[in-house]
C-alpha atoms as a PDB file:
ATOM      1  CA  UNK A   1     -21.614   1.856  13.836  1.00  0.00           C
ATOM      2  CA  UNK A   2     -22.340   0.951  17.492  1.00  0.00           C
ATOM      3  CA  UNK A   3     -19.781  -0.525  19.223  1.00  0.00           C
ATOM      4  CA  UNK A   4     -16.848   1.000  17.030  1.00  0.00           C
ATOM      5  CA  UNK A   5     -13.897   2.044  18.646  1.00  0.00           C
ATOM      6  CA  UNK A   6     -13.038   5.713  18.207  1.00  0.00           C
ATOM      7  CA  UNK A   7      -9.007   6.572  17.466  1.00  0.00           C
ATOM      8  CA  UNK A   8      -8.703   8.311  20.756  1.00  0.00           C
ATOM      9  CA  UNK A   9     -10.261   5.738  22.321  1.00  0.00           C
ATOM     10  CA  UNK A  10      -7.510   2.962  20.900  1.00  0.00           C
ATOM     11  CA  UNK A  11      -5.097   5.777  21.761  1.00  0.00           C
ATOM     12  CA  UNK A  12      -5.894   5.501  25.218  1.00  0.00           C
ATOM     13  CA  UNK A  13      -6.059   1.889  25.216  1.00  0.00           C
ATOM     14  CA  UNK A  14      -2.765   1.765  24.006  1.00  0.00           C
ATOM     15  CA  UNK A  15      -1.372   4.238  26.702  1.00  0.00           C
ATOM     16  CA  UNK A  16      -2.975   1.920  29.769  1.00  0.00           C
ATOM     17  CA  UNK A  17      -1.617  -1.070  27.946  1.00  0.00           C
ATOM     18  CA  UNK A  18       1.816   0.317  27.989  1.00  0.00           C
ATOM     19  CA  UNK A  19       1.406   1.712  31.303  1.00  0.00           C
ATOM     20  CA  UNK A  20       0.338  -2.027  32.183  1.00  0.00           C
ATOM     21  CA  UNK A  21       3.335  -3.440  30.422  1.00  0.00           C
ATOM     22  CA  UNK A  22       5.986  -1.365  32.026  1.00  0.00           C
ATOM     23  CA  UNK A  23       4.711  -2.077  35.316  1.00  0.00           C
ATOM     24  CA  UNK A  24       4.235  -6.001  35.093  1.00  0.00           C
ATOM     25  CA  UNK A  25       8.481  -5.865  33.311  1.00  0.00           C
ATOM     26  CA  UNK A  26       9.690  -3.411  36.577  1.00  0.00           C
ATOM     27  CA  UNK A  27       7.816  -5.965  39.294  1.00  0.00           C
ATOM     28  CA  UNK A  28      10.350  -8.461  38.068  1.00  0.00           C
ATOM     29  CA  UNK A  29      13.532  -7.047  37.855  1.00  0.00           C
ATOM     30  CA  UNK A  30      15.788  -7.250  40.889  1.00  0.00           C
ATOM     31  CA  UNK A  31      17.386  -4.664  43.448  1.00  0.00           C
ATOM     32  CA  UNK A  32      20.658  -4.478  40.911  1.00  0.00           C
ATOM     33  CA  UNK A  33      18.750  -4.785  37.677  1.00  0.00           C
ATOM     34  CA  UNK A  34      17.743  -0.759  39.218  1.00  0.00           C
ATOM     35  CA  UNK A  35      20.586   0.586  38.904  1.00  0.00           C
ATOM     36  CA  UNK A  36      21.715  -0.409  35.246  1.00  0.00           C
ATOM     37  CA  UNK A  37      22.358   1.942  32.431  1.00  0.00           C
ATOM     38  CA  UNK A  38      19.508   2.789  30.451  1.00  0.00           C
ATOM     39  CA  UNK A  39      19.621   4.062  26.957  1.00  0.00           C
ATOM     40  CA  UNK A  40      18.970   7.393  28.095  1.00  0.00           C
ATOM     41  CA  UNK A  41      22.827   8.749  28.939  1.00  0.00           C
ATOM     42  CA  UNK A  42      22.970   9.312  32.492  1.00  0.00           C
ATOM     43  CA  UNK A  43      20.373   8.200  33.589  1.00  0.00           C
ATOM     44  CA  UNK A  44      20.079   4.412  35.266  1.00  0.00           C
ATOM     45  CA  UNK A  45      16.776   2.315  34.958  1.00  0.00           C
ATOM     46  CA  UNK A  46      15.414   3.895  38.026  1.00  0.00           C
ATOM     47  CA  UNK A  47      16.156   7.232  36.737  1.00  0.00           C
ATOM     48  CA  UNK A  48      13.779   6.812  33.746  1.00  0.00           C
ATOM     49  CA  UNK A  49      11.040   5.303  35.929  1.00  0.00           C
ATOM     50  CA  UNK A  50      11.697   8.135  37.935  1.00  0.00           C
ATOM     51  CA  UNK A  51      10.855  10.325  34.912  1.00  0.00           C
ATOM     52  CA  UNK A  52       7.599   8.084  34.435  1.00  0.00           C
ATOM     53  CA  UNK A  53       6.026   8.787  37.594  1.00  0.00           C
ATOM     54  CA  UNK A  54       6.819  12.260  37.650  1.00  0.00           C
ATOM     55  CA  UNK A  55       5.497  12.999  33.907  1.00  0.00           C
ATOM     56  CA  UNK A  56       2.118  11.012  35.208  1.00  0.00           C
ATOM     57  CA  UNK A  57       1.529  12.947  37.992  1.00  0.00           C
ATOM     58  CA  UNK A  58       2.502  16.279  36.417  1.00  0.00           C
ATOM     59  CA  UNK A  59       0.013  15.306  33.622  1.00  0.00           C
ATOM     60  CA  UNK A  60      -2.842  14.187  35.639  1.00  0.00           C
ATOM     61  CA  UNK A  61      -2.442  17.318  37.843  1.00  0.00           C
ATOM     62  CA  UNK A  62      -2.721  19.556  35.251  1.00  0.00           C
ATOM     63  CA  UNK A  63      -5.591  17.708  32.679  1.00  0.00           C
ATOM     64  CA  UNK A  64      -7.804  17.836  36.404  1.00  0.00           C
ATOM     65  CA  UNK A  65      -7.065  21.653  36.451  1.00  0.00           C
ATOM     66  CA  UNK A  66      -7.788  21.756  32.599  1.00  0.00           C
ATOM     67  CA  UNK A  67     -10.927  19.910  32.966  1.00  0.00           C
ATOM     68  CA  UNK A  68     -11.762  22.829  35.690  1.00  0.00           C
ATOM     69  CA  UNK A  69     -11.392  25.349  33.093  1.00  0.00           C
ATOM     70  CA  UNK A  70      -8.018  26.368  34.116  1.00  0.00           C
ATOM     71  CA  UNK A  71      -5.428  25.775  31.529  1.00  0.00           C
ATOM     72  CA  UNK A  72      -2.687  28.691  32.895  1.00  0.00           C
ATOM     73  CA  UNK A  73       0.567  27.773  33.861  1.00  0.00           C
ATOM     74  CA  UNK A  74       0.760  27.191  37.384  1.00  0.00           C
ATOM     75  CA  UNK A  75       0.596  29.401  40.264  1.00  0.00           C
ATOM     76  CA  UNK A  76       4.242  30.449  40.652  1.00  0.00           C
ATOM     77  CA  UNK A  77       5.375  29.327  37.228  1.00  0.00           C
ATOM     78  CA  UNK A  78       8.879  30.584  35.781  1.00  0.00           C
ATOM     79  CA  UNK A  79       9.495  29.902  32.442  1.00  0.00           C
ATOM     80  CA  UNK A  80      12.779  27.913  31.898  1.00  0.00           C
ATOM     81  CA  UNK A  81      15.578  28.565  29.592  1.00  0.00           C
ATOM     82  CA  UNK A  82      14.914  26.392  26.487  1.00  0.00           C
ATOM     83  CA  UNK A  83      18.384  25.518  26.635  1.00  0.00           C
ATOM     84  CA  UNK A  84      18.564  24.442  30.234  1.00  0.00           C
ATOM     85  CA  UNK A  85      15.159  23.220  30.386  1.00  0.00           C
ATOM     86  CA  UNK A  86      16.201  19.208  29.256  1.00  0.00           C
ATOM     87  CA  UNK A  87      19.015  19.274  31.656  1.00  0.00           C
ATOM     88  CA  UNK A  88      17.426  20.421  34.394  1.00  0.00           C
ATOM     89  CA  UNK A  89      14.420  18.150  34.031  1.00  0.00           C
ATOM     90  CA  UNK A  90      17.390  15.154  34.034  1.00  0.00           C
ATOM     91  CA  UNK A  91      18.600  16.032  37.369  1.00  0.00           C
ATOM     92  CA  UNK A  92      15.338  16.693  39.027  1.00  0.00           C
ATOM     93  CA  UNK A  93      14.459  12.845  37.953  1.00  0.00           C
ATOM     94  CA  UNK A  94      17.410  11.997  38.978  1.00  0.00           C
ATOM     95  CA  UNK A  95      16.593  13.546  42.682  1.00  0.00           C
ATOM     96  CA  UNK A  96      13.658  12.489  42.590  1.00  0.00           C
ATOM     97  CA  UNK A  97      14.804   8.900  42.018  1.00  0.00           C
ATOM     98  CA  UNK A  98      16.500   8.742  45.275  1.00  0.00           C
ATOM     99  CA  UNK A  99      13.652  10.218  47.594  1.00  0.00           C
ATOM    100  CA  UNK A 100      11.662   6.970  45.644  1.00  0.00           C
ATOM    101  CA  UNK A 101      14.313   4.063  46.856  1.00  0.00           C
ATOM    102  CA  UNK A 102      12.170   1.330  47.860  1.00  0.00           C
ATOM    103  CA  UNK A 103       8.643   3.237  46.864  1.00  0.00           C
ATOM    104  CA  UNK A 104       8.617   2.881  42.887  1.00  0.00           C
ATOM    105  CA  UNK A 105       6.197   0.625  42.246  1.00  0.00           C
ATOM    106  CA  UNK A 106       3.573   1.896  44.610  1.00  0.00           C
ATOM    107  CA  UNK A 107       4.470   4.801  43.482  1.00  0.00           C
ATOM    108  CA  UNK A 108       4.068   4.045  39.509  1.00  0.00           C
ATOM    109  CA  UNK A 109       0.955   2.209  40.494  1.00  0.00           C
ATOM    110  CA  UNK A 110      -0.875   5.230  42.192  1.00  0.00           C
ATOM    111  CA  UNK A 111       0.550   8.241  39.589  1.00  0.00           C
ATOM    112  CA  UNK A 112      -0.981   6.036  36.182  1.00  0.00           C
ATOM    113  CA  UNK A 113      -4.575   5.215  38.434  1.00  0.00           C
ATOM    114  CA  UNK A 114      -4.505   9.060  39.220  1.00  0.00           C
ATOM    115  CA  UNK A 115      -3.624   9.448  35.362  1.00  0.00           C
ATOM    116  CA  UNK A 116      -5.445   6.986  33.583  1.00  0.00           C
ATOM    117  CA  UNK A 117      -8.897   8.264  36.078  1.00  0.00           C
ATOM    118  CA  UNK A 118      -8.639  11.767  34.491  1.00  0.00           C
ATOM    119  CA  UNK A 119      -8.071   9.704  30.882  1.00  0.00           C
ATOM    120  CA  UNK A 120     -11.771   8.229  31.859  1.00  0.00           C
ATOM    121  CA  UNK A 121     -12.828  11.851  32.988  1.00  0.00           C
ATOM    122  CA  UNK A 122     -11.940  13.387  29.704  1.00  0.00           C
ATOM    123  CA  UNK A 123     -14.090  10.646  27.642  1.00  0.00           C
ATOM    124  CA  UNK A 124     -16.736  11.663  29.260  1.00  0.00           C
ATOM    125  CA  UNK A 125     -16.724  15.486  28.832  1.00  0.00           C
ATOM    126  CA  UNK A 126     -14.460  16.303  25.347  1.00  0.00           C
ATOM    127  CA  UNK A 127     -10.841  15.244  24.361  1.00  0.00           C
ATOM    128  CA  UNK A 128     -10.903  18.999  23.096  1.00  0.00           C
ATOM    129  CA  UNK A 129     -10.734  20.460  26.467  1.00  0.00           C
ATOM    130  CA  UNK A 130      -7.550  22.450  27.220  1.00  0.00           C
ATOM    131  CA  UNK A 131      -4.715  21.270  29.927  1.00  0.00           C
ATOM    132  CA  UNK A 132      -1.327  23.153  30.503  1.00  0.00           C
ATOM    133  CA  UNK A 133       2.124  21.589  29.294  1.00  0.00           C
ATOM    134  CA  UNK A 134       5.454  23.355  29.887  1.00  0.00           C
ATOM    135  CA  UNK A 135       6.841  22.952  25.845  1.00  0.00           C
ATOM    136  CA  UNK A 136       4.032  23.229  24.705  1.00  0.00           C
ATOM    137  CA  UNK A 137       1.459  25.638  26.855  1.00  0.00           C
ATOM    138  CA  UNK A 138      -2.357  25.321  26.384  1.00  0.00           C
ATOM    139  CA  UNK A 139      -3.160  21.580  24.411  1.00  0.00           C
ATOM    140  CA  UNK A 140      -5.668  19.442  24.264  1.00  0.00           C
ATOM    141  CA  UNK A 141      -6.159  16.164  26.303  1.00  0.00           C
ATOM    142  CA  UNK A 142      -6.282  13.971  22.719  1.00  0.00           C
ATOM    143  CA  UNK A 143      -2.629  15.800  22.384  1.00  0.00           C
ATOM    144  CA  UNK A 144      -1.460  14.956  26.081  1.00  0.00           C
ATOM    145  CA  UNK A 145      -2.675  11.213  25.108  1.00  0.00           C
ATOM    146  CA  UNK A 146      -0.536  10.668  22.024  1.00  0.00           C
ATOM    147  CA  UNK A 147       1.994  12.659  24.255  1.00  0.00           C
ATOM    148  CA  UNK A 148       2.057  10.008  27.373  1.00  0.00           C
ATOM    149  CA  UNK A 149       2.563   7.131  24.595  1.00  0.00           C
ATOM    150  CA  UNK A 150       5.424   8.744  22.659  1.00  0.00           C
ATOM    151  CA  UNK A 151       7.205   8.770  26.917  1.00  0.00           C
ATOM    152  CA  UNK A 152       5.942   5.119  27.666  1.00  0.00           C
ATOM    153  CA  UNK A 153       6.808   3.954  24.365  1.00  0.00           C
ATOM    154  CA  UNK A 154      10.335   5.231  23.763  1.00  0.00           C
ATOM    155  CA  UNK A 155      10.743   4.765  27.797  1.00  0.00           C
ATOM    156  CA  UNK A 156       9.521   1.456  27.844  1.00  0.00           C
ATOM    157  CA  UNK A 157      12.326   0.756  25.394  1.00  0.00           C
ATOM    158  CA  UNK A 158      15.067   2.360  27.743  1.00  0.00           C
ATOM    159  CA  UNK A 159      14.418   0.479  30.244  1.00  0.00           C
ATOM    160  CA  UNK A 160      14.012  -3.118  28.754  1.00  0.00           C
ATOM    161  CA  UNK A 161      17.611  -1.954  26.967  1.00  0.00           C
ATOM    162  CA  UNK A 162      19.369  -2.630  30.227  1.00  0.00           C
ATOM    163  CA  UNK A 163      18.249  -6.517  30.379  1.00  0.00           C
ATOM    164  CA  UNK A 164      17.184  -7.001  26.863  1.00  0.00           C
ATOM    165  CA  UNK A 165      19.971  -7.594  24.083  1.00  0.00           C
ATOM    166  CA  UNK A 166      17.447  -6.366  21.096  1.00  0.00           C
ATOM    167  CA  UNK A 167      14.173  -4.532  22.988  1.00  0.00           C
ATOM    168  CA  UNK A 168      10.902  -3.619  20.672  1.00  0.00           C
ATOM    169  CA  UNK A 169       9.403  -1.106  20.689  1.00  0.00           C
ATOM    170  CA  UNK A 170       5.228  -2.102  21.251  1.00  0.00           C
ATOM    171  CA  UNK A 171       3.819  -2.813  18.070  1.00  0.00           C
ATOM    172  CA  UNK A 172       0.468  -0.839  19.046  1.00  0.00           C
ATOM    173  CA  UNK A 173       2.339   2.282  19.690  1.00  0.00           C
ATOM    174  CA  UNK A 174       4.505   2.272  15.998  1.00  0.00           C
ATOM    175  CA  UNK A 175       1.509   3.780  13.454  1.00  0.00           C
ATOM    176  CA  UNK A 176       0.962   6.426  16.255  1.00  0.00           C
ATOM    177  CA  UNK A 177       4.412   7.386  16.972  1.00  0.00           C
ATOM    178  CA  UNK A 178       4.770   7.395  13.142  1.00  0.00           C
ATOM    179  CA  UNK A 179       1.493   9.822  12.854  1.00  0.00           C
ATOM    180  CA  UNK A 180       3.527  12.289  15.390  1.00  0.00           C
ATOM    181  CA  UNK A 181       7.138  12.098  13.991  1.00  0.00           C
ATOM    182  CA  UNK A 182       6.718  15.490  11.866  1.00  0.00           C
ATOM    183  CA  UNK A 183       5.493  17.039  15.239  1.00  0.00           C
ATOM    184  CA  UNK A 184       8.342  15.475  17.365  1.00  0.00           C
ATOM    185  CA  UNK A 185      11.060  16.397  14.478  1.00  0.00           C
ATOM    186  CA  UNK A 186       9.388  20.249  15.069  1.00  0.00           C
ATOM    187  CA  UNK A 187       9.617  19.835  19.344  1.00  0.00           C
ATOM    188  CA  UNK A 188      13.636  18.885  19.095  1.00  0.00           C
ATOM    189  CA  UNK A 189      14.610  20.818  15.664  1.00  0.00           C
ATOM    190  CA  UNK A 190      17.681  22.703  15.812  1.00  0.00           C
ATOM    191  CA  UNK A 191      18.192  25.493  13.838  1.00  0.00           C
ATOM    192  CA  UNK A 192      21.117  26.552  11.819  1.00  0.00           C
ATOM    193  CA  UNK A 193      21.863  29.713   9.116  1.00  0.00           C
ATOM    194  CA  UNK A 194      19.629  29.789   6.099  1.00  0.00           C
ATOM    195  CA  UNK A 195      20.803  27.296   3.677  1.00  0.00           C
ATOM    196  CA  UNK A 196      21.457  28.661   0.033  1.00  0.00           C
ATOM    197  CA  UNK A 197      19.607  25.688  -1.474  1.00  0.00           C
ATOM    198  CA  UNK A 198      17.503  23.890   0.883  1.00  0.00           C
ATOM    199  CA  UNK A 199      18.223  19.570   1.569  1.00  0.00           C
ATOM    200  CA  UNK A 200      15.776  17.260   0.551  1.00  0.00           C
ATOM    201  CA  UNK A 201      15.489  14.003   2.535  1.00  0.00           C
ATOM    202  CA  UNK A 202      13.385  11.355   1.283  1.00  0.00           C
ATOM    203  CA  UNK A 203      12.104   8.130   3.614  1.00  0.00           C
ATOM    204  CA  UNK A 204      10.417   4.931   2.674  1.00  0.00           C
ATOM    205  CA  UNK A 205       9.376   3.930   5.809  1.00  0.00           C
ATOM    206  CA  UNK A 206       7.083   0.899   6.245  1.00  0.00           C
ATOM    207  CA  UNK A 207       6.336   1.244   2.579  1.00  0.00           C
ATOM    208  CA  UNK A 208       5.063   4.780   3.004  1.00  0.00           C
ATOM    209  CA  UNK A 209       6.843   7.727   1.610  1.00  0.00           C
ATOM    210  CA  UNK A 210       8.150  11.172   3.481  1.00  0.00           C
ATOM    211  CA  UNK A 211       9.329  14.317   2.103  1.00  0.00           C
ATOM    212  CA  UNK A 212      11.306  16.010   4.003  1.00  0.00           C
ATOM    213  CA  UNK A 213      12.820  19.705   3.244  1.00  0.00           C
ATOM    214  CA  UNK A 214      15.604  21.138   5.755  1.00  0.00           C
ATOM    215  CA  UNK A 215      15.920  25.278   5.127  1.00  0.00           C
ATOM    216  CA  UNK A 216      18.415  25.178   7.461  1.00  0.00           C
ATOM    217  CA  UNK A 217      16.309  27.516   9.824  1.00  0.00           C
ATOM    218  CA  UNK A 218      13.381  25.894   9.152  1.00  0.00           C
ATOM    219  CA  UNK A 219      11.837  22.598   7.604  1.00  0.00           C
ATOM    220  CA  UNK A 220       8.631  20.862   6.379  1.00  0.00           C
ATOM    221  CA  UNK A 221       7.662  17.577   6.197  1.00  0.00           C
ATOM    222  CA  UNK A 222       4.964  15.737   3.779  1.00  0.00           C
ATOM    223  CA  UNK A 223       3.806  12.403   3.142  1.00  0.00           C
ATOM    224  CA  UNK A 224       3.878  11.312  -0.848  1.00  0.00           C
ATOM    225  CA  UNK A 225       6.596  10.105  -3.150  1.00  0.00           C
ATOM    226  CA  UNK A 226       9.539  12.024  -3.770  1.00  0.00           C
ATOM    227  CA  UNK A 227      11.374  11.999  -6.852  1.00  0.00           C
ATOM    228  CA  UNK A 228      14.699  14.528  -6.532  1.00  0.00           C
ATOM    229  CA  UNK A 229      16.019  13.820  -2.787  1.00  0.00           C
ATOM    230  CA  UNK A 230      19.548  14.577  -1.762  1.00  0.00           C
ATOM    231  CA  UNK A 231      19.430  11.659   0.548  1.00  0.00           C
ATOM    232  CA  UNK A 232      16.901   8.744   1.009  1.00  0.00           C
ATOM    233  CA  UNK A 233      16.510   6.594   3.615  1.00  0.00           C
ATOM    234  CA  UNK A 234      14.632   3.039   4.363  1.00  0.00           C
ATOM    235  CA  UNK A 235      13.405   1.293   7.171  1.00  0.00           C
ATOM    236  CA  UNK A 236      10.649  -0.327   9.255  1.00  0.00           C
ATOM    237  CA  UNK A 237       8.916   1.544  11.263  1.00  0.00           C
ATOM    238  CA  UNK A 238      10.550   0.705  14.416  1.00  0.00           C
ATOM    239  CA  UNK A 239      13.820   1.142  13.255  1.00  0.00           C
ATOM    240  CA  UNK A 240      13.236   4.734  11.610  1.00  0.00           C
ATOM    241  CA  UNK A 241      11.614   5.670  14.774  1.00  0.00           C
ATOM    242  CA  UNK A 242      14.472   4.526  16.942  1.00  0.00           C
ATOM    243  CA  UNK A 243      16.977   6.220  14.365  1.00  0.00           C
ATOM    244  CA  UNK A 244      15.002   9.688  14.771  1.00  0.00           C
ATOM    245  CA  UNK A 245      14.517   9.591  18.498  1.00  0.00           C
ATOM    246  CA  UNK A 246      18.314   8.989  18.820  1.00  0.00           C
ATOM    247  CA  UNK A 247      18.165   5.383  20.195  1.00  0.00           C
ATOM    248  CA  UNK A 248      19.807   4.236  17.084  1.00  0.00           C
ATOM    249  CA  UNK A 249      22.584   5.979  15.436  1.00  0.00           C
ATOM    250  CA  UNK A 250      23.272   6.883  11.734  1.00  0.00           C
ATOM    251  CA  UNK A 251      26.583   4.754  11.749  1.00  0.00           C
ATOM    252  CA  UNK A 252      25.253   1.633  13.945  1.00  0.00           C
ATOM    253  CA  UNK A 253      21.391   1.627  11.487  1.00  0.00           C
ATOM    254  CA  UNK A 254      23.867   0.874   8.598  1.00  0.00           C
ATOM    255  CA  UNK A 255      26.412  -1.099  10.297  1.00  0.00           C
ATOM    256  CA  UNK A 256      23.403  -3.369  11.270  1.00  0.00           C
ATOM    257  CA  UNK A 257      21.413  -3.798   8.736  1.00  0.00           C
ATOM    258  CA  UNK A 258      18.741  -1.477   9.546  1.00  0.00           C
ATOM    259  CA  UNK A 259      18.922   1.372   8.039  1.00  0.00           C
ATOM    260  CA  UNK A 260      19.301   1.371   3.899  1.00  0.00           C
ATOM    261  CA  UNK A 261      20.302   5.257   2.492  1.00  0.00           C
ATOM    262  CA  UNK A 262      21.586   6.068  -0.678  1.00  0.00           C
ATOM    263  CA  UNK A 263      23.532   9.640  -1.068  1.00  0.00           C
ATOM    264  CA  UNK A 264      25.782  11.670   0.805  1.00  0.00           C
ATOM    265  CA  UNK A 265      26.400  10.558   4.332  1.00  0.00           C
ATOM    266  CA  UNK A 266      27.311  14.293   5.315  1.00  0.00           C
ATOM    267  CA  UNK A 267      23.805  14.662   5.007  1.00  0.00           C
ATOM    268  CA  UNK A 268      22.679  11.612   7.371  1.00  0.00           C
ATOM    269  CA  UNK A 269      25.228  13.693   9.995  1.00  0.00           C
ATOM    270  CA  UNK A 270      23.299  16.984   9.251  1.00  0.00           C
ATOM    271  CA  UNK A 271      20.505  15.490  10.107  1.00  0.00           C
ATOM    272  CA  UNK A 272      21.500  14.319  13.371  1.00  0.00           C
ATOM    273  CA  UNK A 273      22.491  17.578  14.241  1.00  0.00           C
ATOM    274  CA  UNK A 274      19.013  19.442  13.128  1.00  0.00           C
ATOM    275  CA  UNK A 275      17.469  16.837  14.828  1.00  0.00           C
ATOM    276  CA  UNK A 276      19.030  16.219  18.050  1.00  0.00           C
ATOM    277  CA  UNK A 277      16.676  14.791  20.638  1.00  0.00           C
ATOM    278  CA  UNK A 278      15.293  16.749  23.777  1.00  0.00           C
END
């Protein structure tokens, strides 16, 4: 039907209007409202936009070499550690922050128009086309989309945490962070020995059902009713995404309100450890 919009194409709306969003809540916070405490440990407001920019302009570099046909790692490229690779990303935002004092918003403004122009570039030739990403290697520009909205997203809630007694997450960007969580549970799974009998976790989660089955060194995830879990959980969206992207903990979801479970608890801490964000 003409004039339909396309998934990828609300996809990418959804990453400009959190792009948008982000900027217009940074241009009016002041000089000390900077350097608060995000909800990402260690790092202060200006520390995560820090980690913003640089993701932007790291993307947007390598979707224009992608769209070239190149979709190597980069010239010079040395695989990190897996284990070091999170920490050492931290601390290069974090240096990065300080050459930035005073620059961040022209700085935001002119990595997500560099961004969002090879977004426009990619519509035009095919979201299939190839583009380099560290965790992941060779992926597709529809992936690096849904990709840049899981950062803004969760990000944009980091931020607004320092001046905001109970942030949201953007509505928009809940069904597709939803539609990635057995991908993100896969990126920050931890493994552990083989289990003798494998843990069942079922979630009702915005009235939609989740199987999920932990092997220990290995688990699966399904969408459909599940009738034998060891532990279930329900939530809204929001607050199941929160809860698996470690911005809301096992103990404070129930404390609250905002997390309902019924089973062992030991199992709730399990899965906090599988499951430990990057």
């Amino acid at each position: 039907m003409a004039g339909e919009v396309t998934e990828i194409e609300h996809r990418v709306a959804v990453a400009k209007r959190l792009a948008a969003n982000i900027r217009e809540h940074l241009g009016g916070l002041t000089p000390e409202q900077w350097e608060l405490p995000s909800a990402c440990a260690e790092w202060q407001v200006q520390d995560v936009v820090s980690h913003l920019i640089g993701g932007a302009e790291r993307q947007a570099e390598s979707m224009e070499r992608g769209r070239g046909g190149d979709f190597d790692p980069p010239a010079g490229f040395v695989p990190p550690q897996a284990s070091e690779l999170s920490a050492t990303n931290a601390q290069r935002d974090i240096d990065r922050s300080n050459e930035l004092a005073g620059h961040f918003l022209e700085s935001f403004d002119a990595s997500y128009e560099k961004l969002h122009h090879e977004f426009d570039r990619f519509g035009e030739v095919s979201w299939d086309t190839l583009a380099w990403h560290v965790r992941r290697g060779a992926m597709t520009g529809a992936a690096y989309v849904e990709l840049r909205i899981q950062e803004l997203a969760i990000h944009d809630w980091d931020i607004r945490s320092a001046t905001e007694t109970i942030p949201s997450l953007y509505p928009d960007s809940v069904p597709i962070l939803l539609d990635m969580t057995p991908r993100w549970l896969g990126m920050c799974f931890r493994s552990s020995a083989k289990l003798p009998k494998p843990v069942v976790y079922g979630f009702n989660v915005d009235s939609q059902n989740y199987r999920l089955t932990v092997t220990g060194d290995g688990f699966d995830m399904i969408s459909g009713e599940v009738t034998e879990a060891d532990f279930s959980l329900s939530a809204t969206g929001e607050q199941f995404l929160l809860f698996t992207y470690g911005r809301l903990t096992a103990a404070d979801g129930i404390h609250l309100g905002r997390l309902s479970i019924n089973g062992d608890v030991a199992h709730l801490d399990q899965f906090e450890v599988w499951f430990k964000g990057l």
